[in-house]
C-alpha atoms as a PDB file:
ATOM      1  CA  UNK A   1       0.000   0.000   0.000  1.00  0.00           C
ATOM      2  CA  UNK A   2       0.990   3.526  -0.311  1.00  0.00           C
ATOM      3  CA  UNK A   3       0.734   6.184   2.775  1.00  0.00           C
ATOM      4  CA  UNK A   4       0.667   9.864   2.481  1.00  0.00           C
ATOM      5  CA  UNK A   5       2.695  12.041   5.190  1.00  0.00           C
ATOM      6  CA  UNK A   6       2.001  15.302   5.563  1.00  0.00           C
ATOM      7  CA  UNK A   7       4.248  16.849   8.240  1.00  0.00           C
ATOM      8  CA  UNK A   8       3.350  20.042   8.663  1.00  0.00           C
ATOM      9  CA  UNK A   9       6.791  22.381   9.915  1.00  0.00           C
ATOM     10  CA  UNK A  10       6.303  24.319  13.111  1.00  0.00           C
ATOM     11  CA  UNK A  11       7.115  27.948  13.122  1.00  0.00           C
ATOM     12  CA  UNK A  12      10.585  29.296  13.986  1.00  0.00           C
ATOM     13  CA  UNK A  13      12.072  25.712  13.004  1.00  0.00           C
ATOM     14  CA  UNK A  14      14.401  26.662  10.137  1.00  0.00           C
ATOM     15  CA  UNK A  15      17.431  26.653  12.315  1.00  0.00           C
ATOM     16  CA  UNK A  16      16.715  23.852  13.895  1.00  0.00           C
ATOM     17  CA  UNK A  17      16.008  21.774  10.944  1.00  0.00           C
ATOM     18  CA  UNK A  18      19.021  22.770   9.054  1.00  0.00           C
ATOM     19  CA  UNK A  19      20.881  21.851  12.221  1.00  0.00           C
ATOM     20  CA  UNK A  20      19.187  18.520  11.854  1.00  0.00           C
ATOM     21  CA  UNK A  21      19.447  18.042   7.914  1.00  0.00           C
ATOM     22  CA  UNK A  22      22.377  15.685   7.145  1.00  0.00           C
ATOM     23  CA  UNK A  23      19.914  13.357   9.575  1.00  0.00           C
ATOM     24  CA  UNK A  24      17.248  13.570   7.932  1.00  0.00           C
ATOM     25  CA  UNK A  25      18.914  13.283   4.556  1.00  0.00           C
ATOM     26  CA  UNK A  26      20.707  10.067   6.234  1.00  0.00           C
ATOM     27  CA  UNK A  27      17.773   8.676   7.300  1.00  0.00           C
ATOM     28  CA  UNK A  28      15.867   9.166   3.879  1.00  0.00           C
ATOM     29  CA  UNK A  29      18.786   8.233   2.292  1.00  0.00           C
ATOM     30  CA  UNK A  30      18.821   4.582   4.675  1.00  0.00           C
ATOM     31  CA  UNK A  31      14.851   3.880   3.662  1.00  0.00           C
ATOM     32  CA  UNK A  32      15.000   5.455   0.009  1.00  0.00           C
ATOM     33  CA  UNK A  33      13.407   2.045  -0.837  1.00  0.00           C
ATOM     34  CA  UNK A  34      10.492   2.414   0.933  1.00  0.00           C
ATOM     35  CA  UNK A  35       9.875   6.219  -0.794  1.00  0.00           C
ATOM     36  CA  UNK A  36       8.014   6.170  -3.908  1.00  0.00           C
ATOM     37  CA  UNK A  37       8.294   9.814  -4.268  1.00  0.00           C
ATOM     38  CA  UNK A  38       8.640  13.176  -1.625  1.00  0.00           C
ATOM     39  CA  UNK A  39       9.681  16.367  -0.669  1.00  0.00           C
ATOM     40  CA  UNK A  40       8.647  19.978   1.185  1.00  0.00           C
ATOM     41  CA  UNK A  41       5.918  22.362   0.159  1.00  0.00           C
ATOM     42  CA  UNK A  42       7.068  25.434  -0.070  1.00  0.00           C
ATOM     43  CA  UNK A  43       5.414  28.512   1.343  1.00  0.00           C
ATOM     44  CA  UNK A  44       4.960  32.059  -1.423  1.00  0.00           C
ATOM     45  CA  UNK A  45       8.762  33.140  -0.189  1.00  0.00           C
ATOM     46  CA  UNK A  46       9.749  29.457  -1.259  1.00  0.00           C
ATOM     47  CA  UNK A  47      10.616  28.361   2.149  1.00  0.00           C
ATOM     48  CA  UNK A  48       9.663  24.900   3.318  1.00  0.00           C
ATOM     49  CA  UNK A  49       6.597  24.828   5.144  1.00  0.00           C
ATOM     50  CA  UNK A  50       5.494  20.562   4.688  1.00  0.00           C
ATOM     51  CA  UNK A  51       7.204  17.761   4.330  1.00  0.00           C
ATOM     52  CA  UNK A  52       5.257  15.151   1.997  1.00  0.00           C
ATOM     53  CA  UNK A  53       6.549  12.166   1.746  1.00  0.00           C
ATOM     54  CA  UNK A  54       4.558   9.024  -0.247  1.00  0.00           C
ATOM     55  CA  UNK A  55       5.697   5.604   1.314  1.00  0.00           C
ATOM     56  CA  UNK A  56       5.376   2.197   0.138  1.00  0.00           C
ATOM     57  CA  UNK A  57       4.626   0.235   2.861  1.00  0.00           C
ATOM     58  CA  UNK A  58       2.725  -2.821   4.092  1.00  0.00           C
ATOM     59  CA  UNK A  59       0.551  -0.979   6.516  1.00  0.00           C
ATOM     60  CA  UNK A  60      -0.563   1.827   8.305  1.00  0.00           C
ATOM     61  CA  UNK A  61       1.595   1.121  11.695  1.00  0.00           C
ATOM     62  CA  UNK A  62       4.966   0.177   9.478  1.00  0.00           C
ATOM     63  CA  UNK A  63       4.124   4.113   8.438  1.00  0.00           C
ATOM     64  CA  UNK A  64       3.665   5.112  11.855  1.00  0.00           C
ATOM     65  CA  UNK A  65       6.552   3.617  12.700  1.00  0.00           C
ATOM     66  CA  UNK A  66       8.488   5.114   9.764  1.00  0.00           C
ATOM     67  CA  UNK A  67       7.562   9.016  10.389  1.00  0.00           C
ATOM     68  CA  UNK A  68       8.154   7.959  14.232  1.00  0.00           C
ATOM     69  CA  UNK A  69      11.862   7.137  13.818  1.00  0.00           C
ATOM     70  CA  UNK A  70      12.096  10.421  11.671  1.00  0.00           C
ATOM     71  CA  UNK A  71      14.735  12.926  13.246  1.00  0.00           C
ATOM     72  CA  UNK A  72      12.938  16.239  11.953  1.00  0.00           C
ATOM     73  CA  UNK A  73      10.054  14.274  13.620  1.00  0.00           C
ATOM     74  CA  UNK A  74      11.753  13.160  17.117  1.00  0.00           C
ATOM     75  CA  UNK A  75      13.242  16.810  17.504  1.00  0.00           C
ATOM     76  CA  UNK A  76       9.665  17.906  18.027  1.00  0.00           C
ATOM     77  CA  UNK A  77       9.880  20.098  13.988  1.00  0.00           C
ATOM     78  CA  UNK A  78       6.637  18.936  13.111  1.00  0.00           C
ATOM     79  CA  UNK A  79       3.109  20.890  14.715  1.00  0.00           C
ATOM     80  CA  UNK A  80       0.852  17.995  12.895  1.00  0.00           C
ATOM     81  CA  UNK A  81       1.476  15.040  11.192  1.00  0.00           C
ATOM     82  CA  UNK A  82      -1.099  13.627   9.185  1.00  0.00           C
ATOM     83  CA  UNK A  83      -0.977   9.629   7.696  1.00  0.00           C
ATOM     84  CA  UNK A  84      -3.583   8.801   5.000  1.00  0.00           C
ATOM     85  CA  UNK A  85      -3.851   5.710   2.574  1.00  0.00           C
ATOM     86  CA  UNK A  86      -2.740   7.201  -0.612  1.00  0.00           C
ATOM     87  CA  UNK A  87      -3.643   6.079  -4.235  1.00  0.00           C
ATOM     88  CA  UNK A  88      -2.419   6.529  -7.369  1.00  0.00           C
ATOM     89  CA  UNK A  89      -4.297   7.970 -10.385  1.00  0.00           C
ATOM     90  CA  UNK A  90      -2.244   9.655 -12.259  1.00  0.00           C
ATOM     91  CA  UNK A  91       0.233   8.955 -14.168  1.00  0.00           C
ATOM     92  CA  UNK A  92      -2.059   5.323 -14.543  1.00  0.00           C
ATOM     93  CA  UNK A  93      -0.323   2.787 -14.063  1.00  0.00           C
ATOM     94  CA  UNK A  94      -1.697   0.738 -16.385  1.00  0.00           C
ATOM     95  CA  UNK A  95      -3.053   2.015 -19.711  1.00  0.00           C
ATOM     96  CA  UNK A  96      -6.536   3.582 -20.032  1.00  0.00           C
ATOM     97  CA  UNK A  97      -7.079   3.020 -16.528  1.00  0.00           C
ATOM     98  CA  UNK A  98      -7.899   6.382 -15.971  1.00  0.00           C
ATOM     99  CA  UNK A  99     -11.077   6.044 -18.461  1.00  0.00           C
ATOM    100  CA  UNK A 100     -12.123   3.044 -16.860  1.00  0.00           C
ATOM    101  CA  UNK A 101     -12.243   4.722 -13.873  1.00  0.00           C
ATOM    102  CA  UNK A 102     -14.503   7.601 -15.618  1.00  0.00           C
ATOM    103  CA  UNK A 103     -16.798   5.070 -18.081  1.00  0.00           C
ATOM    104  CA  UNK A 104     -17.561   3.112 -14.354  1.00  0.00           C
END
C-alpha cells in the first residue's frame, strides 16, 4: 500500500532543521526504498513549510513507525502530522485506466 505524510513544519524551526538536515537526509537516504516519491511544500517566499513524503509500505503502523523514527520528527519540527492511505491515479499505471475509472 501507499501512505501519504504530511508533516506540517512548526514555526521558527528553520534553524533547527538545518541543524538537523544531514539526519534527515541520512535517514531518507537509509529507507529510500520504501519512498516512492517526496519532498517539502514550499510557502509564497519558497521556504519549506510541509514535508510530503509518499511511502510504500505494508501498513498503516509500518508508516507510523516510519515518520516515528524520523529525526525532523523526534526533535519535536513537526506541529501535525497527518498519515492517510494514498492512491495513485495519475500517471495510470496501467493504460486507459484512468477512463475506466470515468466510463464506471
Amino acid at each position: 500500500m501507499h501512505v501519504a505524510l504530511q508533516c506540517i513544519l512548526a514555526e521558527n524551526s528553520d534553524e533547527k532543521r538545518l541543524a538537523l538536515r544531514p539526519h534527515h537526509l541520512q535517514y531518507m537516504e537509509a529507507n529510500k526504498d520504501r519512498i516512492f516519491c517526496g519532498g517539502p511544500t514550499l510557502d509564497l517566499k519558497g521556504q519549506p513549510e510541509m514535508m510530503l513524503i509518499i511511502l510504500k509500505v505494508p501498513d498503516l503502523e509500518s508508516a507510523q513507525a516510519f515518520i516515528q523514527a524520523e529525526p525532523y520528527n523526534q526533535a519535536g519540527l513537526f506541529k501535525q502530522v497527518i498519515i492517510r492511505e494514498w492512491r495513485q491515479v495519475l500517471p495510470a499505471s496501467q493504460l486507459g485506466a484512468l477512463l475506466r475509472q470515468i466510463n464506471h
